[in-house]
Protein backbone atom coordinates (compact mmCIF):
# COMPACT_ATOMS: atom_id res chain seq x y z
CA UNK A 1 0.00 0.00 0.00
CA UNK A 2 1.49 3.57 -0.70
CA UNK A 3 2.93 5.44 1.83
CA UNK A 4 0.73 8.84 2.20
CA UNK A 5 1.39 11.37 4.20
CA UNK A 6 0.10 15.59 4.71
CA UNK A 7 2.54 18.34 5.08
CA UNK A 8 1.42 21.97 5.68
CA UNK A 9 3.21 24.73 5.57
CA UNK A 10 1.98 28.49 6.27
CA UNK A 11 3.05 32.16 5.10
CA UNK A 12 2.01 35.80 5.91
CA UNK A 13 2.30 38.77 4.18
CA UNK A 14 4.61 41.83 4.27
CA UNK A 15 2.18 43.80 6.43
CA UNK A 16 2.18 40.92 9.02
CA UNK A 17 3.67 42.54 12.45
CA UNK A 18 6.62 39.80 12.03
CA UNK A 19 7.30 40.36 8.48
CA UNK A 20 7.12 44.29 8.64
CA UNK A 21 9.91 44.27 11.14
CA UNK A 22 11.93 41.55 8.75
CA UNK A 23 11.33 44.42 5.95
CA UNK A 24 12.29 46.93 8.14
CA UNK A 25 15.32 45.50 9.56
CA UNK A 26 16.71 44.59 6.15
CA UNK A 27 15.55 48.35 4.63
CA UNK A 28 17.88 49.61 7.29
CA UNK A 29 20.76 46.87 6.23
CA UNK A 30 20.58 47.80 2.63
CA UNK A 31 20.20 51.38 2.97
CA UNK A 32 23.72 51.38 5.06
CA UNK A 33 25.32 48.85 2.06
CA UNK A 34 24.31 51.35 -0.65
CA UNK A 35 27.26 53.48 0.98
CA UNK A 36 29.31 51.02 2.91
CA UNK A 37 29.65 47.89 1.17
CA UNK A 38 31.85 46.49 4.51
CA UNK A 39 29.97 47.96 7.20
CA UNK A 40 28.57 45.12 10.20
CA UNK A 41 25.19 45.22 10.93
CA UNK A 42 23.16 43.42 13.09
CA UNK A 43 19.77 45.22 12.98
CA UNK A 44 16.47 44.01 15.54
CA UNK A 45 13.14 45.73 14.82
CA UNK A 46 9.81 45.29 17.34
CA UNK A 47 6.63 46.94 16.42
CA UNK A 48 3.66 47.72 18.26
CA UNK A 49 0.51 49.79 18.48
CA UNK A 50 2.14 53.27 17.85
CA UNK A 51 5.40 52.33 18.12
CA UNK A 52 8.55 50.84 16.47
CA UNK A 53 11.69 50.43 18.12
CA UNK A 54 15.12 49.60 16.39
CA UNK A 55 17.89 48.26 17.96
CA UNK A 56 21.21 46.37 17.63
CA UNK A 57 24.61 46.28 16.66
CA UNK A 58 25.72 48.45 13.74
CA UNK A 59 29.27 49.68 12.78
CA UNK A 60 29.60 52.07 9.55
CA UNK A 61 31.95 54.71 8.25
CA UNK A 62 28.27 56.03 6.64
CA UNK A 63 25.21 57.93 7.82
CA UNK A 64 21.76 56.73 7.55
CA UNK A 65 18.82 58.79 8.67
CA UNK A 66 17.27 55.11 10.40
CA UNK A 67 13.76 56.99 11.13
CA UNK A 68 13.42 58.17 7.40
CA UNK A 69 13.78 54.63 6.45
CA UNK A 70 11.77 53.10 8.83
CA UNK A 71 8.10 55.35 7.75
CA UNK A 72 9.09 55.04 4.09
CA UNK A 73 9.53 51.07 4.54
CA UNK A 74 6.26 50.99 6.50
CA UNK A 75 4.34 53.06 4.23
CA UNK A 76 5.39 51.31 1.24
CA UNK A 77 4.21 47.99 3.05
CA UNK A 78 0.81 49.92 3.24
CA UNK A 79 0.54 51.29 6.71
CA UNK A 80 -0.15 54.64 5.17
CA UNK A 81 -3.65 55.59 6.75
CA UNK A 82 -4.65 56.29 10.49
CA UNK A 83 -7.85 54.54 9.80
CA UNK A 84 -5.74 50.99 9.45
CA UNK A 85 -4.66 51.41 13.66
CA UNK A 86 -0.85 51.95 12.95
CA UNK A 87 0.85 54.21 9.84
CA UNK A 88 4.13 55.90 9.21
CA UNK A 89 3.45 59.30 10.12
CA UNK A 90 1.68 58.95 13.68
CA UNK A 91 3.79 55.83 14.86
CA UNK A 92 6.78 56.80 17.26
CA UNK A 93 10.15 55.55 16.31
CA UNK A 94 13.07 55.12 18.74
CA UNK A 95 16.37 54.00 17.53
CA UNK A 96 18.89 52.52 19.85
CA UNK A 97 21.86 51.40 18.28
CA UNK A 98 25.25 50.56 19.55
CA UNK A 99 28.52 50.08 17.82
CA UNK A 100 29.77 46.18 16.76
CA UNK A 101 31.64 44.30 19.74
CA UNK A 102 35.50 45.24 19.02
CA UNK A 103 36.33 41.78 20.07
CA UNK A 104 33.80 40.41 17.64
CA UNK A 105 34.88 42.96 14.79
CA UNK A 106 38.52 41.56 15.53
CA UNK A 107 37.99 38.02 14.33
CA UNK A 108 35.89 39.18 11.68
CA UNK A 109 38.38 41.83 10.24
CA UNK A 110 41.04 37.84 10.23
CA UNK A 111 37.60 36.95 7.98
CA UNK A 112 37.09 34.44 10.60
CA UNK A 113 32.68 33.97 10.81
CA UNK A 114 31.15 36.66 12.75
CA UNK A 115 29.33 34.02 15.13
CA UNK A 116 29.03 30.67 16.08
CA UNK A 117 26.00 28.55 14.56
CA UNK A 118 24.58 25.73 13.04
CA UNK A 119 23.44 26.59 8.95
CA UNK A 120 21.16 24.74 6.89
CA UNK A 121 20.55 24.30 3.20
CA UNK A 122 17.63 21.84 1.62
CA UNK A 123 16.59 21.29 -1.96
CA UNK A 124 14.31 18.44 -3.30
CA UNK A 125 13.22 17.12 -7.31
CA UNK A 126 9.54 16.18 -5.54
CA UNK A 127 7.76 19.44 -7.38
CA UNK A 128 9.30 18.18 -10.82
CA UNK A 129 6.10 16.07 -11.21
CA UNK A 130 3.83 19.12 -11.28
CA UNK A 131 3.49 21.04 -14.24
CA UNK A 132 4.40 24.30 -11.84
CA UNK A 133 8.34 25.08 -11.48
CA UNK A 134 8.66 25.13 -7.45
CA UNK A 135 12.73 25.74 -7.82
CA UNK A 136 13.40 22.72 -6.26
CA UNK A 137 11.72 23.93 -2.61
CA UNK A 138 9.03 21.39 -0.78
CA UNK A 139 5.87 22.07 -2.42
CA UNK A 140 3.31 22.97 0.62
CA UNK A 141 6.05 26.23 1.50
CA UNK A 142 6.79 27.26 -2.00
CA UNK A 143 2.84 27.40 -2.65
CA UNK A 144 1.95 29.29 0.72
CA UNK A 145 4.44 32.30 0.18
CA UNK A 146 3.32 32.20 -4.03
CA UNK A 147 -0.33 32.30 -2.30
CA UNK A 148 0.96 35.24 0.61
CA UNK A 149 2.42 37.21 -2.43
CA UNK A 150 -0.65 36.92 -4.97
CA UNK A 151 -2.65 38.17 -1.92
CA UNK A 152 -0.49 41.59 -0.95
CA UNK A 153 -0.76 42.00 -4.93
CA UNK A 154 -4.46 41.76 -5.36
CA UNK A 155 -4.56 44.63 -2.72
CA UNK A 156 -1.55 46.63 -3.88
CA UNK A 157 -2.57 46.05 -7.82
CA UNK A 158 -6.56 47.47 -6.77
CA UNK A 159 -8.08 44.37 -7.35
CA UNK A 160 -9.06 44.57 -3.76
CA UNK A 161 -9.49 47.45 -2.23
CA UNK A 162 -10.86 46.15 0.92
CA UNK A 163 -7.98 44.40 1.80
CA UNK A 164 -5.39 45.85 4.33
CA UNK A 165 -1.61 44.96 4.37
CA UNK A 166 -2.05 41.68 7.02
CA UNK A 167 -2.73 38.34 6.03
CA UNK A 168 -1.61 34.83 7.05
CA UNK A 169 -2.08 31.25 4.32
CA UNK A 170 -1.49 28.10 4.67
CA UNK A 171 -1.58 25.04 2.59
CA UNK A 172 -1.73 21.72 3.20
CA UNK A 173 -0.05 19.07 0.70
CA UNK A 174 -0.64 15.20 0.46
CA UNK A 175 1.39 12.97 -0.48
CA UNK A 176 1.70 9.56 -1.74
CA UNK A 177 5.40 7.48 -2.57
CA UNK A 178 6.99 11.21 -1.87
CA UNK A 179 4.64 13.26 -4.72
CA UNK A 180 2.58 15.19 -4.17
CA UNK A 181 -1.28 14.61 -5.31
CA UNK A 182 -3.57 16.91 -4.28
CA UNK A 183 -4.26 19.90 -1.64
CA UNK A 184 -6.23 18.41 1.19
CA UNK A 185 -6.40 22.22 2.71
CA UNK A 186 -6.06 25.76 2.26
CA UNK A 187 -6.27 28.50 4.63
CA UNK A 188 -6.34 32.16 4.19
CA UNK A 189 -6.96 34.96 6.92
CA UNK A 190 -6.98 38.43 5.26
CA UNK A 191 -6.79 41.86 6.90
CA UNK A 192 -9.71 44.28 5.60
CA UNK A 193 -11.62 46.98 6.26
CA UNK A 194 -14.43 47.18 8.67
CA UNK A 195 -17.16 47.73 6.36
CA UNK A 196 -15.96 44.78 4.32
CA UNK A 197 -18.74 42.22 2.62
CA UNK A 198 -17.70 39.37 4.40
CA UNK A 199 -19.37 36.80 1.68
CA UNK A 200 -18.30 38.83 -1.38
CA UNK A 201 -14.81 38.98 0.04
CA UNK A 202 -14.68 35.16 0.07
CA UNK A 203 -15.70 34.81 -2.96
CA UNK A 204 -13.03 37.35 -4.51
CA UNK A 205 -10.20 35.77 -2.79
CA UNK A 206 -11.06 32.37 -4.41
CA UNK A 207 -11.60 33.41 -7.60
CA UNK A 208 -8.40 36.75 -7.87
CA UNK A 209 -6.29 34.79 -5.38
CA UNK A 210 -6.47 30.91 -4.96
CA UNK A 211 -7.38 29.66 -8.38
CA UNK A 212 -4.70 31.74 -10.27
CA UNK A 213 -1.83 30.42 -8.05
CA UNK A 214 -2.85 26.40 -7.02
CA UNK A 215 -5.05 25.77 -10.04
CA UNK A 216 -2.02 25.60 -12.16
CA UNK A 217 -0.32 23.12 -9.92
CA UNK A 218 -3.17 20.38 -10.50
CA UNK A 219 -3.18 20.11 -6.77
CA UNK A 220 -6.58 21.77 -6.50
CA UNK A 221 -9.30 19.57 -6.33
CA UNK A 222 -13.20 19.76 -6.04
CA UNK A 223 -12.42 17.83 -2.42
CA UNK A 224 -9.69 20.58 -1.67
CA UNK A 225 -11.25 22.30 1.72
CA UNK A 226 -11.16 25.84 1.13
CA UNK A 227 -11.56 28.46 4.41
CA UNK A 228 -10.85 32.23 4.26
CA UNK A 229 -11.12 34.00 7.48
CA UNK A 230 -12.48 30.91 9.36
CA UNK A 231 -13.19 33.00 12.32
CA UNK A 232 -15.28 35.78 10.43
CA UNK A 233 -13.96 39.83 10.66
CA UNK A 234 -10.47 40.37 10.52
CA UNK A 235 -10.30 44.27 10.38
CA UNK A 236 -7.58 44.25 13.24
CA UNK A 237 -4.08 43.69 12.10
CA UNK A 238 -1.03 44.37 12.37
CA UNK A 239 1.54 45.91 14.69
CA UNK A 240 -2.58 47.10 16.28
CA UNK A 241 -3.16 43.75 16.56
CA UNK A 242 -0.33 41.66 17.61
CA UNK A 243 3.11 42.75 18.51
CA UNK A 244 6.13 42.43 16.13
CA UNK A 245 9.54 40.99 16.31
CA UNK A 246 12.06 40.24 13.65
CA UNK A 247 13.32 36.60 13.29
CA UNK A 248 10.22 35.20 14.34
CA UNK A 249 9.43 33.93 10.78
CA UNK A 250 12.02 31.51 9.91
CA UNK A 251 10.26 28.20 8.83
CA UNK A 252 8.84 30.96 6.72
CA UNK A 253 11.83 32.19 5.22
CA UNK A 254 12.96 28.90 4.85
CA UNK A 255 11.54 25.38 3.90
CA UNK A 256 8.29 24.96 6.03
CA UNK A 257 8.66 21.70 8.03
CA UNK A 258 10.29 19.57 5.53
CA UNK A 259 13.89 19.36 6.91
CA UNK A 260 15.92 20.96 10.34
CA UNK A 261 16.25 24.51 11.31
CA UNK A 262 19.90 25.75 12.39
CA UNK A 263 17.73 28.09 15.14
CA UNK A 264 19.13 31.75 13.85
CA UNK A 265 17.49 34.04 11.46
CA UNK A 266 18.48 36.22 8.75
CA UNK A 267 17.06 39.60 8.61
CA UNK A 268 19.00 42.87 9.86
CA UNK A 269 22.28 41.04 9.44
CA UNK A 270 25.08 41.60 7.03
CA UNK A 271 26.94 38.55 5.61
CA UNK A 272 29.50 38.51 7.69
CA UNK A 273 26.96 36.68 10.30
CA UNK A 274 27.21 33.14 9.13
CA UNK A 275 23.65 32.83 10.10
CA UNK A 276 22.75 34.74 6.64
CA UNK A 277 25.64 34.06 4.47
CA UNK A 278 26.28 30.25 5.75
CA UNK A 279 22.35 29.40 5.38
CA UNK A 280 22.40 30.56 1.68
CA UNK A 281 25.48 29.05 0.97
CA UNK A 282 24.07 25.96 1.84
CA UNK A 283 20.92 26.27 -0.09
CA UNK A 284 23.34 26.74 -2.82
CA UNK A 285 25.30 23.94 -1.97
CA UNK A 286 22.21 21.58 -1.91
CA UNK A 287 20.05 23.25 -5.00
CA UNK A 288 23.38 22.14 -6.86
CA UNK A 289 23.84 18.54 -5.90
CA UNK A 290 19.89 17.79 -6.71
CA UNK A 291 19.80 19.31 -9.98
CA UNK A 292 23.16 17.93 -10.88
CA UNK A 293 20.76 14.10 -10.12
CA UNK A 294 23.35 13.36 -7.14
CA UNK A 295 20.08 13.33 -5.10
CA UNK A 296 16.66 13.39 -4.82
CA UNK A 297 16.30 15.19 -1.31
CA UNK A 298 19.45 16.58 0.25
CA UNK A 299 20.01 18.73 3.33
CA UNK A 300 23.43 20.31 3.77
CA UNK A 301 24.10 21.61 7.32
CA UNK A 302 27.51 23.41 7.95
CA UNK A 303 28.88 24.44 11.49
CA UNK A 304 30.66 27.50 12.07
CA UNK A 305 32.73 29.16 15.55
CA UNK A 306 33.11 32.56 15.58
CA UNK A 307 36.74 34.33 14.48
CA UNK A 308 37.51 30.76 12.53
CA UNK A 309 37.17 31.34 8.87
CA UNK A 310 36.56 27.50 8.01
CA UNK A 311 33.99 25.79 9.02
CA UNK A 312 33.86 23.38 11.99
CA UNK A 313 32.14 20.54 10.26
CA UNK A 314 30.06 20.02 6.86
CA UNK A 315 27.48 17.22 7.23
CA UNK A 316 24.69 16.12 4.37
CA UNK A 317 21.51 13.91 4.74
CA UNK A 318 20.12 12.56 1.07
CA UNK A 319 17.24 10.76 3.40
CA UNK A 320 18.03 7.55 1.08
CA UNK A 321 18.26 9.08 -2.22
CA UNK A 322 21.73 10.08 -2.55
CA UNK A 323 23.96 8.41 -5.82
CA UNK A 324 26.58 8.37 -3.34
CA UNK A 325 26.91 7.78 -0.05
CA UNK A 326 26.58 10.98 2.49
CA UNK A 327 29.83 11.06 3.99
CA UNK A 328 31.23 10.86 0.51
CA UNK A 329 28.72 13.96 -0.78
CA UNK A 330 30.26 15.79 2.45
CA UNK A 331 33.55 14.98 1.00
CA UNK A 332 32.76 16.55 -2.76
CA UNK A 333 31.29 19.33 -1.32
CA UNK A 334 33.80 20.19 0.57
CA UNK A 335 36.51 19.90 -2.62
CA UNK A 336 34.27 22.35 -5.13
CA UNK A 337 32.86 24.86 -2.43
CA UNK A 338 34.41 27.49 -0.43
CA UNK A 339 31.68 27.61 2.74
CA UNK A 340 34.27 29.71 4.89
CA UNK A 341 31.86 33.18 5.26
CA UNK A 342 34.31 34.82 2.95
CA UNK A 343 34.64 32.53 0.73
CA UNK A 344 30.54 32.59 0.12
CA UNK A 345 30.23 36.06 0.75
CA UNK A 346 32.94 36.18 -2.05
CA UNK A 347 31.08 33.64 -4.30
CA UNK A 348 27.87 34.79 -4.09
CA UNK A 349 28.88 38.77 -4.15
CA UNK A 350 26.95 39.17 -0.77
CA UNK A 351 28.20 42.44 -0.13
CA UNK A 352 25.34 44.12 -2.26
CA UNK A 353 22.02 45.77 -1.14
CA UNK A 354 19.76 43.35 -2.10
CA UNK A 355 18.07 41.99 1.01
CA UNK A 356 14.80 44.02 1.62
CA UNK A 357 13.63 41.78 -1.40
CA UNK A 358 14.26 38.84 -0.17
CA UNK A 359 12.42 39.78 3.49
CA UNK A 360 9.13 38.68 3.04
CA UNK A 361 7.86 35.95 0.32
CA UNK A 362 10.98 33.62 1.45
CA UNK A 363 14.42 33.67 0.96
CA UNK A 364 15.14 30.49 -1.51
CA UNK A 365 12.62 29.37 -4.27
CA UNK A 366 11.74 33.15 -5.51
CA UNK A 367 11.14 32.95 -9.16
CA UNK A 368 10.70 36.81 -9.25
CA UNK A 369 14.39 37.73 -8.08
CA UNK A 370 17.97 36.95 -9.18
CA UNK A 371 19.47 35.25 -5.81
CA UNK A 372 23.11 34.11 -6.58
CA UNK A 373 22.42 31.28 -3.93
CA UNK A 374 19.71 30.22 -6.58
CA UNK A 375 22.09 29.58 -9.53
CA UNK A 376 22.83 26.30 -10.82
CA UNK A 377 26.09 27.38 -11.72
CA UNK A 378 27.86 24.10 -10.54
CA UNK A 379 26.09 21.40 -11.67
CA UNK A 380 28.42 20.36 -14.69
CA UNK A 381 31.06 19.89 -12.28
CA UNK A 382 28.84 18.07 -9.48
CA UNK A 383 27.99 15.59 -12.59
CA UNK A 384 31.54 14.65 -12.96
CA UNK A 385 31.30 12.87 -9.47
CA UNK A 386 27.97 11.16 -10.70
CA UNK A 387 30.09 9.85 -13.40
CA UNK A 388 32.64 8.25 -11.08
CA UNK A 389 29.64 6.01 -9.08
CA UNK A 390 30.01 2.50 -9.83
CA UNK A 391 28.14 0.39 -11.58
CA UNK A 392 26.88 -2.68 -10.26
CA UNK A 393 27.43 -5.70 -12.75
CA UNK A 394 24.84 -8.62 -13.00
CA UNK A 395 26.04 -12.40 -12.23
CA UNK A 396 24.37 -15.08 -12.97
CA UNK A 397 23.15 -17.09 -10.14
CA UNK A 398 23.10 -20.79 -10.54
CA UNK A 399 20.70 -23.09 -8.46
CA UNK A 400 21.96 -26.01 -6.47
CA UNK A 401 21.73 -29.37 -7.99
CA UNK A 402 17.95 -30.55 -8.04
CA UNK A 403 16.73 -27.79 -7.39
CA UNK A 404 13.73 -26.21 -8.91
């Protein structure tokens, strides 16, 4: 009988309390990168009703006006009117901001990693089955932040009108011999104005939001159980609503349940923080070895101490699908990739402003941006190892005298 199992996976949008600190955290980390290509930042962001506060660890030979970029981040997010219950000109905004640790900035300046962690980097061929690219992500996350995305767009495009910046989805996948067959659920809370038709709103989400990202996919059934806004009104959201906290998104940002979590999040934090720059060089690292067929499913998880430049250990789990053993795939990795921080900071050009994109919507699996972690840029040479996996030869068994 086939094995069949559900995975779900959820995703909010950029006006989610959570997210619009991610967005405003990074804002703040590219804004200083646009002048200082080598300053260290390590940038926290909580919001609340009326207030924003920005904290951290930030050392740069530039000037940033943080405030300015705070309101124009969280009005361009869409917490732009007073009606909404939070908006960039009434909210307060206190910055608190320290200079990096000099004994921290010393090991980093030897390009040792600027802290210790543990990194990981997953990729899977199970989407390849659909007739949807899912860039080698688990399905049920890939779909939820497509599904998070189409819904901030219906709102920001005018589609909907009624909408209002917050919103949470989830999906749930099933699936049989490790594809996946059909959605069993999806979930989607939206933020909207008080005076919102609740029935007409449904109805409009299904038809502008749902059906034009999972029909596609084939996943989508007539038994698919559809809710939006299970609980009825949502006209409270936001930093009104709930308060917000960078890093507290990170199955989000990253591959839903489908493999570990090192524990440390990205946003706010320049590369030299392995926690960015190690987990994306990992992704890279696995994206790599499962296009280039050495495996099916692969995580790649890679240990760093902080002031070392290499890393303490490099460790891979193919779950059974590997073409070579994992200790051997640990081995190849570490002969064609540089995983010190430099050496993928270096790789991947990390040094550039390009992180408020990658904020909310996910961080790997983003058809719509140009990630250098996404590029299958060493498959050929991944291949050659494929080519050196033994074949096994057939030999002819022979039965025992008298037997049958």
């Amino acid at each position: 009988m086939p094995r069949s199992w559900i995975q779900t996976a959820e995703s909010v949008t950029a006006g989610h309390a959570d997210k619009l600190c991610d967005l405003i955290a990074d804002a703040v980390l590219d804004t200083i990168l646009e002048h200082d290509r080598f300053a260290r930042v390590s940038c926290e962001v909580m919001a609340t009703t009326g207030l924003v506060v920005v904290t951290g660890q930030i050392t740069t030979k530039c000037y940033v006006d943080i405030t300015s970029v705070v309101r124009e981040t969280i009005s361009k997010v869409g917490y732009n009117d007073p009606v909404i219950g939070f908006d960039h000109n009434s909210c307060a905004v206190l910055v608190m901001l320290e200079e990096q640790s000099g004994d921290v900035s010393l090991g980093v300046d030897r390009k040792g990693a600027g802290d210790q962690g543990v990194c990981v980097g997953y990729a899977t061929n199970e989407g390849d089955s659909l007739p949807v690219d899912t860039h080698h992500l688990p399905v049920a996350p890939f779909l939820a932040n497509r599904l998070a995305e189409r819904l901030a767009a219906v709102r920001t495009g005018g589609k909907l009108s009624v909408l209002y910046p917050d919103g949470k989805v989830q999906v749930s996948v099933r699936y049989r011999n490790a594809k996946p067959v059909d959605l069993t659920h999806v979930v989607v809370s939206a933020h909207h104005h008080s005076n919102a038709d609740l029935a007409k709103l449904r109805k409009d989400i299904k038809r502008l939001v749902i059906k034009p990202v999972l029909g596609p996919t084939g996943l989508l059934t007539s038994d698919t159980e559809i809710l939006i806004n299970p609980v009825g009104a949502f006209s409270e959201g936001g930093p009104r609503a709930d308060s917000g906290l960078t890093g507290r998104k990170q199955t989000v940002d990253c591959y839903g349940s489908a493999c570990a979590h090192g524990g440390s999040a990205f946003s706010g934090k320049d590369p030299t923080k392995p926690d960015r720059s190690g987990s994306y060089g990992a992704r890279w690292v696995a994206r790599n070895l499962v296009a280039a067929g050495l495996a099916d499913r692969c995580a790649v998880e890679v240990a760093y101490v902080i002031g070392l430049a290499r890393p303490l250990s490099i460790s891979v789990d193919t779950f059974g699908t590997g073409r070579l053993p994992d200790h051997k795939l640990a081995a190849v990795i570490a002969r064609e990739f540089d995983l010190s921080p430099a050496g993928i900071i270096e790789s991947l050009d990390l040094r550039r402003p390009i992180y408020r994109d990658t904020a909310a919507y996910g961080h790997f699996g983003r058809p719509d941006l140009d990630l250098a972690w996404e590029r299958l840029d060493r498959v050929e040479v991944l291949r050659r190892h494929l080519k050196k996996v033994p074949t096994r030869r057939k030999t002819a068994t022979r039965g025992k005298k008298g037997s049958r």
